[in-house]
PDB file of N, CA and C in Angstrom:
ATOM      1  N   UNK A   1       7.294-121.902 132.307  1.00  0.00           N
ATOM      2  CA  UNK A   1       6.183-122.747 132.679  1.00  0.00           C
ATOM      3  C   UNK A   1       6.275-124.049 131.894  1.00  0.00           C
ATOM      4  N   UNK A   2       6.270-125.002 132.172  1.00  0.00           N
ATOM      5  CA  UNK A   2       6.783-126.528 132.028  1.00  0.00           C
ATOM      6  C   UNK A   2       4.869-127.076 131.971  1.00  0.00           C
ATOM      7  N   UNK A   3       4.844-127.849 130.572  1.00  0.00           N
ATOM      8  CA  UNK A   3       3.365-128.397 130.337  1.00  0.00           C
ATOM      9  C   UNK A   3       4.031-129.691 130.194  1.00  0.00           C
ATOM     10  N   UNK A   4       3.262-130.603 130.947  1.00  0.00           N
ATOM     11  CA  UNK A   4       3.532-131.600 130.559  1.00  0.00           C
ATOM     12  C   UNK A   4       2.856-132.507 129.926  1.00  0.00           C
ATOM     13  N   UNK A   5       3.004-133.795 129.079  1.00  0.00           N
ATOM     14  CA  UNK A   5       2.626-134.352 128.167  1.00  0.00           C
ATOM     15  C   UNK A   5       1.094-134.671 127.753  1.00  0.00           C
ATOM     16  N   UNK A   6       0.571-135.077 128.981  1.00  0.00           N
ATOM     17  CA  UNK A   6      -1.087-135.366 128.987  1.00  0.00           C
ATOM     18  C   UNK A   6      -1.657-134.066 128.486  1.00  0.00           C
ATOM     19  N   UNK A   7      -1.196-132.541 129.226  1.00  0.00           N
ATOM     20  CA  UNK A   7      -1.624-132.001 128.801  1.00  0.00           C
ATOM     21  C   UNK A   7      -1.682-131.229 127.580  1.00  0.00           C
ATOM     22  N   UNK A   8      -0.783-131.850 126.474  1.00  0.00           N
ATOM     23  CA  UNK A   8      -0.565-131.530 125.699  1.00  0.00           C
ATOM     24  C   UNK A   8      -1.283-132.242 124.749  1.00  0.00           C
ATOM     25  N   UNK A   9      -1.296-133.907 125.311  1.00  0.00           N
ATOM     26  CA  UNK A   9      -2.372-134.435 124.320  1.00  0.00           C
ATOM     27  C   UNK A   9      -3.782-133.768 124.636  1.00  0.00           C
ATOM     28  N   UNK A  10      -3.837-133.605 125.396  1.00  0.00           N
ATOM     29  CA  UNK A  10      -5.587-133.502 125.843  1.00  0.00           C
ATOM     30  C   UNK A  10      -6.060-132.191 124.852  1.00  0.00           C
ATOM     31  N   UNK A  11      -5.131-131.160 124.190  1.00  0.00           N
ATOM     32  CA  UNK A  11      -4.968-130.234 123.978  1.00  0.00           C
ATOM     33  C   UNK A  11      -5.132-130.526 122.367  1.00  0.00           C
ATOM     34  N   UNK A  12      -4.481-131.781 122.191  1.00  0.00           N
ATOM     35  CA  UNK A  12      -4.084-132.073 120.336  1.00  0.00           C
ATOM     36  C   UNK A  12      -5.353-132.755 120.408  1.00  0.00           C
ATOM     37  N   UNK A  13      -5.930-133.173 121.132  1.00  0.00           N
ATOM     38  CA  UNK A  13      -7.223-134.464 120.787  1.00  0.00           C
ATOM     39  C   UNK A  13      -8.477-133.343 120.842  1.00  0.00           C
ATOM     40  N   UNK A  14      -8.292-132.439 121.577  1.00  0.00           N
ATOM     41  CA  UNK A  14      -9.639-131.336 121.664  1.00  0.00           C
ATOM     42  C   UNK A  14      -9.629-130.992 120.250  1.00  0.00           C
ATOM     43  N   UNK A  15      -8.594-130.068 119.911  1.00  0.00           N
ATOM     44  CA  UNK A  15      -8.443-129.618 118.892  1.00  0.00           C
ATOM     45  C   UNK A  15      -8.686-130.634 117.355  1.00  0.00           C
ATOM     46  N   UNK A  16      -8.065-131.543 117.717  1.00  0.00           N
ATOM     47  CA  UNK A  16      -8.892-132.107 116.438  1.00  0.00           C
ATOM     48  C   UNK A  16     -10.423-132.774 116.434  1.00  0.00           C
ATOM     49  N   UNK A  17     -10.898-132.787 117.651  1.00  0.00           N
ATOM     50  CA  UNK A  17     -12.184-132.910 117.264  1.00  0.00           C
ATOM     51  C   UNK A  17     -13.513-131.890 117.227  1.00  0.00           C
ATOM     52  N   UNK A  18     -12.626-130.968 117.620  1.00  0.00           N
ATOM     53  CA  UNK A  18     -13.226-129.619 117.333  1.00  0.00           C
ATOM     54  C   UNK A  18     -13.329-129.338 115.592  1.00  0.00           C
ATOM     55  N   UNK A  19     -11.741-129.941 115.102  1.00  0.00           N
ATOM     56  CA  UNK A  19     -11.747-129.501 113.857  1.00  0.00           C
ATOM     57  C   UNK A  19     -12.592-130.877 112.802  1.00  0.00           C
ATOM     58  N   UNK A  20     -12.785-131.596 113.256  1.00  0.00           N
ATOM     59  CA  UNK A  20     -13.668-132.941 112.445  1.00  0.00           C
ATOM     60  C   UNK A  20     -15.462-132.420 112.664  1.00  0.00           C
ATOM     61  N   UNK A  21     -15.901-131.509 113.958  1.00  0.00           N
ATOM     62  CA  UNK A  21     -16.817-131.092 114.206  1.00  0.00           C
ATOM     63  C   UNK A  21     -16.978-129.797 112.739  1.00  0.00           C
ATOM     64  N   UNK A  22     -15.781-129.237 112.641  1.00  0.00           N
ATOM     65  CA  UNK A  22     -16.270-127.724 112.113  1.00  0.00           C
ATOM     66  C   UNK A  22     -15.969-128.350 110.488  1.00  0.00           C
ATOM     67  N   UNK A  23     -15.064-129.424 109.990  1.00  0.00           N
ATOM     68  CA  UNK A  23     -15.274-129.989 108.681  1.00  0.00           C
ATOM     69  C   UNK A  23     -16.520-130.366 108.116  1.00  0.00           C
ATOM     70  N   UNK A  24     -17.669-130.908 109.555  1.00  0.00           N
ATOM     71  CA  UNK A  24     -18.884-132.018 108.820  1.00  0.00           C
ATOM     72  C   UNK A  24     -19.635-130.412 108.827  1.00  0.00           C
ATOM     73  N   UNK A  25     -19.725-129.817 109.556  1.00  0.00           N
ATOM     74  CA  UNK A  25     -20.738-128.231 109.152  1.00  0.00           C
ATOM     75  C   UNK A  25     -20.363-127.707 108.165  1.00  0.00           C
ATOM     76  N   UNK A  26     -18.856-127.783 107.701  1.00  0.00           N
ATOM     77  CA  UNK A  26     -18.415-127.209 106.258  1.00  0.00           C
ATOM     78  C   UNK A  26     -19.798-127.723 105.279  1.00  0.00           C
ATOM     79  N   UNK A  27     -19.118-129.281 105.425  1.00  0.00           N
ATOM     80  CA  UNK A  27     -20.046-130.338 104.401  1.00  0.00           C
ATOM     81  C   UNK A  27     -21.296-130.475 103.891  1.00  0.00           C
ATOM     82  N   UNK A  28     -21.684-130.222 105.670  1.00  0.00           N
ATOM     83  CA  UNK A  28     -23.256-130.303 105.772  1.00  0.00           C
ATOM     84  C   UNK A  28     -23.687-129.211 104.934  1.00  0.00           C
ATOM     85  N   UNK A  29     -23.090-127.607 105.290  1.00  0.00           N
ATOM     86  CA  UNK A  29     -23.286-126.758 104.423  1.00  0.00           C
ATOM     87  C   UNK A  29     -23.084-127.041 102.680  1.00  0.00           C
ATOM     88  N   UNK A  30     -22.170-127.159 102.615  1.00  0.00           N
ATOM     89  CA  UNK A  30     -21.842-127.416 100.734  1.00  0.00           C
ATOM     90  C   UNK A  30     -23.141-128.479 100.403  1.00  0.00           C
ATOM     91  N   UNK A  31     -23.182-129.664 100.488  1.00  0.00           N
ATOM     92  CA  UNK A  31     -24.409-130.932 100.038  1.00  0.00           C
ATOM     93  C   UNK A  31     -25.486-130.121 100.403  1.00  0.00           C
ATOM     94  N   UNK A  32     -25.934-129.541 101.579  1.00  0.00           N
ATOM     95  CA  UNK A  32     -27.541-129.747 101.516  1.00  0.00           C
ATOM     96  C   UNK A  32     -28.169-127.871 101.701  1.00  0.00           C
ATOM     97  N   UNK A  33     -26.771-127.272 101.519  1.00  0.00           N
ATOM     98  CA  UNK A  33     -27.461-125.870 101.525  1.00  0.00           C
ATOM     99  C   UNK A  33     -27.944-125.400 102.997  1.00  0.00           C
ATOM    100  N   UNK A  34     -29.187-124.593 102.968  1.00  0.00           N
ATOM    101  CA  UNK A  34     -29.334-123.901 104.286  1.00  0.00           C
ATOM    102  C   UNK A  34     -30.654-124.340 104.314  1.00  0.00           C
ATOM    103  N   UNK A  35     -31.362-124.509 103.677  1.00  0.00           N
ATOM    104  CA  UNK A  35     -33.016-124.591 104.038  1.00  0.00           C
ATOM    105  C   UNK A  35     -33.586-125.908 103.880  1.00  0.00           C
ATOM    106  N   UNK A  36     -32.969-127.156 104.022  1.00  0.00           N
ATOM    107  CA  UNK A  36     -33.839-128.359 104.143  1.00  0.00           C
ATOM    108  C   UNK A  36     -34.183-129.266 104.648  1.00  0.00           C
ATOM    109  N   UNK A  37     -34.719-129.788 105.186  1.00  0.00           N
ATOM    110  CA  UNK A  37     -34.736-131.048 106.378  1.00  0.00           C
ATOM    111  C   UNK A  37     -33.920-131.787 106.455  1.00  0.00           C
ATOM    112  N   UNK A  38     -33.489-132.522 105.219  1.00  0.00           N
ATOM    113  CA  UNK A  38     -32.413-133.446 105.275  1.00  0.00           C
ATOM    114  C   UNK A  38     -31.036-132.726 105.862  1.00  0.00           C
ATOM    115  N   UNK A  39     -30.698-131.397 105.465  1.00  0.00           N
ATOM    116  CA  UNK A  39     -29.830-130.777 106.268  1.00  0.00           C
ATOM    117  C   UNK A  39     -29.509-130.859 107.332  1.00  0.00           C
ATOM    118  N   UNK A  40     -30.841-130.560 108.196  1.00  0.00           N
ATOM    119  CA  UNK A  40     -31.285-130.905 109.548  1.00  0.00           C
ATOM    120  C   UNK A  40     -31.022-131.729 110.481  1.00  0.00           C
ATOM    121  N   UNK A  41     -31.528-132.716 109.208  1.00  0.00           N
ATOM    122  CA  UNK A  41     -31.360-134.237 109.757  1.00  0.00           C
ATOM    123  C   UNK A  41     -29.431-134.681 110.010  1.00  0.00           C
ATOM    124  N   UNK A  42     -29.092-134.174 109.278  1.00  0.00           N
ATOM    125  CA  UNK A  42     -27.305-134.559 109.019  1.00  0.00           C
ATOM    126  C   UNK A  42     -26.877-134.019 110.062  1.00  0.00           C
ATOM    127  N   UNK A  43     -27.367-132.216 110.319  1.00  0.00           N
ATOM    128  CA  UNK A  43     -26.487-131.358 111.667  1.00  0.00           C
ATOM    129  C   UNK A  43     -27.197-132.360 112.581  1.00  0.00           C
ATOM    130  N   UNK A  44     -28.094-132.739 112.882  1.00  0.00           N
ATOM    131  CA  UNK A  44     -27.905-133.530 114.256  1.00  0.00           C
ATOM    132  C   UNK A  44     -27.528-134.982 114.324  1.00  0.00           C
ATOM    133  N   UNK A  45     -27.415-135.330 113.193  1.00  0.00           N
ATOM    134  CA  UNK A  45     -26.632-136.671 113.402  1.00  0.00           C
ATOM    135  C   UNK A  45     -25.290-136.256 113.715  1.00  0.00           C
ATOM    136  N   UNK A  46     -24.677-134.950 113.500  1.00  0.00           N
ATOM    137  CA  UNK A  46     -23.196-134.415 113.397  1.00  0.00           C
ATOM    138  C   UNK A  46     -23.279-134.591 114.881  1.00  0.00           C
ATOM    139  N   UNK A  47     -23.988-133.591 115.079  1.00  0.00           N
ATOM    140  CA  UNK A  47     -24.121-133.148 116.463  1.00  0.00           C
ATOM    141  C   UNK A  47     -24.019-134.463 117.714  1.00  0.00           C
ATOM    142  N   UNK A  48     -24.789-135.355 117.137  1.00  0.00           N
ATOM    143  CA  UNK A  48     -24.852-137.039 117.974  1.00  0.00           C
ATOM    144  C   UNK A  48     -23.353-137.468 117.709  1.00  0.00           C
ATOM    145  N   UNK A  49     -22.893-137.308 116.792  1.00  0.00           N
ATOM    146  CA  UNK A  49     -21.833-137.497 116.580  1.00  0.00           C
ATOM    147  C   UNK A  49     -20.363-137.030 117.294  1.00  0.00           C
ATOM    148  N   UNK A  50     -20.470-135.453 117.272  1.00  0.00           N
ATOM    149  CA  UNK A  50     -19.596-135.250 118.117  1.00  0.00           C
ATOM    150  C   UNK A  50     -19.443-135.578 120.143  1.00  0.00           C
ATOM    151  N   UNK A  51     -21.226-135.377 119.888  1.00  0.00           N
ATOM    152  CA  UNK A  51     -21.202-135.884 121.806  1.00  0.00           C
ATOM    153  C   UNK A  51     -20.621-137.468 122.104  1.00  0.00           C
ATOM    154  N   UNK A  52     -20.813-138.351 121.254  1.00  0.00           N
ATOM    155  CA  UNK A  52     -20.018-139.845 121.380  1.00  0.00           C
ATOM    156  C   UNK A  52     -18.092-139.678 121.211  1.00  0.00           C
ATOM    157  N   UNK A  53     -18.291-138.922 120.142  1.00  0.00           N
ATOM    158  CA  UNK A  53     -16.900-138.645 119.890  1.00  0.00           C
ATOM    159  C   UNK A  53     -16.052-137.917 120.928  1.00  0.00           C
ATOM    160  N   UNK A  54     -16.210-137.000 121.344  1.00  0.00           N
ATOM    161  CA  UNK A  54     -15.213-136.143 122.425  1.00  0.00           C
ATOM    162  C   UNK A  54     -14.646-136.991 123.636  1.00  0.00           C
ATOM    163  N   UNK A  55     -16.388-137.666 124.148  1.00  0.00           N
ATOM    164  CA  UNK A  55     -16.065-138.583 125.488  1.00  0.00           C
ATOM    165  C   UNK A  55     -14.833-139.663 125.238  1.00  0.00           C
ATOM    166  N   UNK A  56     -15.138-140.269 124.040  1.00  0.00           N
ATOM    167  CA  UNK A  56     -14.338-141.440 123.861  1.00  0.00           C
ATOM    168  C   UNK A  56     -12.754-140.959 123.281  1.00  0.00           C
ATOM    169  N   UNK A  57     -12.764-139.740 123.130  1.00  0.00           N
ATOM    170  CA  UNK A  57     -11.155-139.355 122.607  1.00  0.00           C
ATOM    171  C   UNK A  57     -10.663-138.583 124.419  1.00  0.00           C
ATOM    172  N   UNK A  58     -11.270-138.312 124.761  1.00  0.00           N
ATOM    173  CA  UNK A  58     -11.420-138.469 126.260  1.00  0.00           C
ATOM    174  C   UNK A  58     -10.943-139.541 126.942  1.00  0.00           C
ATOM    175  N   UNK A  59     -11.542-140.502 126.577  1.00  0.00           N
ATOM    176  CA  UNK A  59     -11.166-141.984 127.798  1.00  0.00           C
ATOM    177  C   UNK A  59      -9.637-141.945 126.781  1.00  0.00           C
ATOM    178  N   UNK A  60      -9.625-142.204 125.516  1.00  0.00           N
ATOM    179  CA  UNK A  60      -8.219-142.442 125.636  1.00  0.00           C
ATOM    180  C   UNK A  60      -7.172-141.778 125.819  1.00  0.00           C
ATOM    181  N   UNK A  61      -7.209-140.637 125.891  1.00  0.00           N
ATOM    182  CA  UNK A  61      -5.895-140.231 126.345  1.00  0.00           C
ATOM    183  C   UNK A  61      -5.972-140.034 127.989  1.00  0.00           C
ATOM    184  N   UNK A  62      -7.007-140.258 128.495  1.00  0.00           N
ATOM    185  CA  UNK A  62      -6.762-140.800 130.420  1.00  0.00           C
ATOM    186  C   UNK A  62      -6.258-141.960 130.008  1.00  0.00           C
ATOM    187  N   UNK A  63      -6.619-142.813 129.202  1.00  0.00           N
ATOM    188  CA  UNK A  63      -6.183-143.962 129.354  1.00  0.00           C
ATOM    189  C   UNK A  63      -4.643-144.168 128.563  1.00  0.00           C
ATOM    190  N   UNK A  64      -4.207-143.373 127.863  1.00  0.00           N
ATOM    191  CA  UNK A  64      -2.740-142.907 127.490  1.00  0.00           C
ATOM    192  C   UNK A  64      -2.093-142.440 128.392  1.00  0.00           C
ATOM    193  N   UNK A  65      -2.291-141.626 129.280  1.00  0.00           N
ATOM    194  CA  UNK A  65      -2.091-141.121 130.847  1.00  0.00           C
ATOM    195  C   UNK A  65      -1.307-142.014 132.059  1.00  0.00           C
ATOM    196  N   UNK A  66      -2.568-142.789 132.018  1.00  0.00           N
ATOM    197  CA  UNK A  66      -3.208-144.007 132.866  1.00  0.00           C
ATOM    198  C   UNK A  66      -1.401-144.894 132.506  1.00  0.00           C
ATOM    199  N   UNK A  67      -1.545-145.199 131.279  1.00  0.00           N
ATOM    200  CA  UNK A  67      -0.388-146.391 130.869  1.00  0.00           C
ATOM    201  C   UNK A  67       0.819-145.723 131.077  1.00  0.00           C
ATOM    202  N   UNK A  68       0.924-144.444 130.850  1.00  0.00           N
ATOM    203  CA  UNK A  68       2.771-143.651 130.958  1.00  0.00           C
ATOM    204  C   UNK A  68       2.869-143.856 132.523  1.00  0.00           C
ATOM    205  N   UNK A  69       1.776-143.813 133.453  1.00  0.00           N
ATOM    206  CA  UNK A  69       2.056-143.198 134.813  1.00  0.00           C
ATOM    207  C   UNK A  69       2.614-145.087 135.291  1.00  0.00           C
ATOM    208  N   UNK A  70       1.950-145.636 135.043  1.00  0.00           N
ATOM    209  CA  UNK A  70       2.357-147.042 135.509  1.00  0.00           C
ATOM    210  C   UNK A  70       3.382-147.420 134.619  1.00  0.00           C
ATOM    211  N   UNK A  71       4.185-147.096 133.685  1.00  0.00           N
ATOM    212  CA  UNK A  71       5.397-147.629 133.102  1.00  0.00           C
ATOM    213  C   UNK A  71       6.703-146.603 133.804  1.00  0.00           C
ATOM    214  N   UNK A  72       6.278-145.229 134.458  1.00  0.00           N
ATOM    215  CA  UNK A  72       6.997-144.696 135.358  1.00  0.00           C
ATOM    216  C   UNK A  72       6.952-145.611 136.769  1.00  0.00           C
ATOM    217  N   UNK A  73       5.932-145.386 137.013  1.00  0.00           N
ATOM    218  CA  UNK A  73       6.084-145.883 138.610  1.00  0.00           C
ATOM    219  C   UNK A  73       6.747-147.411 138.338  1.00  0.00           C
ATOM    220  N   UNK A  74       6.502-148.196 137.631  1.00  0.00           N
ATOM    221  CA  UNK A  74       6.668-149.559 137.398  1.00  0.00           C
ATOM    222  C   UNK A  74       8.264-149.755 137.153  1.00  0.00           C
ATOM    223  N   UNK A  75       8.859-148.690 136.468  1.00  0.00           N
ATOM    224  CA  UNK A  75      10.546-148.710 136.306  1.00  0.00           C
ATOM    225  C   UNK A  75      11.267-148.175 137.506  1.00  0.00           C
ATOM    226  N   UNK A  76      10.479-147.522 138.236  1.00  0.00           N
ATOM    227  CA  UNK A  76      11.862-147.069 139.198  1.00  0.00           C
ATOM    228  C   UNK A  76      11.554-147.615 140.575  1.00  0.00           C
ATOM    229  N   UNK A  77      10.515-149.261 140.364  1.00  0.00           N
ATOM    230  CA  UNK A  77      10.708-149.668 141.995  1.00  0.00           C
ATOM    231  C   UNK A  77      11.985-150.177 141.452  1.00  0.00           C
TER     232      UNK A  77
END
């Protein structure tokens, strides 16, 4: 079974923002413990954080995609 490249990024870009998601809950945990507002306040800024983040590691690798497919088609007219 033959994967090819996009889907391999799409695969390395999930994965690391999965893993920048599960570092700031490390964090959040160590600084503010389990019981305090400000805690609170941080997991959902995380949380705001990762929903901006995914989309936009998203557009770029369509848009990494986007540029390989037109430097193919573009070399072999």
């Amino acid at each position: 079974m033959e994967v090819d490249r996009a889907t391999i990024a799409q695969v390395i870009v999930s994965v690391i923002g999965v893993s920048v998601f599960v570092a700031g809950l490390v964090v959040i945990t160590d600084i503010y413990g389990a019981d305090t507002a400000d805690g609170g306040w941080a997991l959902v800024g995380l949380i705001v954080l990762f929903i901006i983040l995914m989309p936009m590691l998203g557009f770029l690798v369509e848009r990494m995609k986007d540029d390989e497919d037109e430097s193919t088609n573009g070399s072999s007219s």
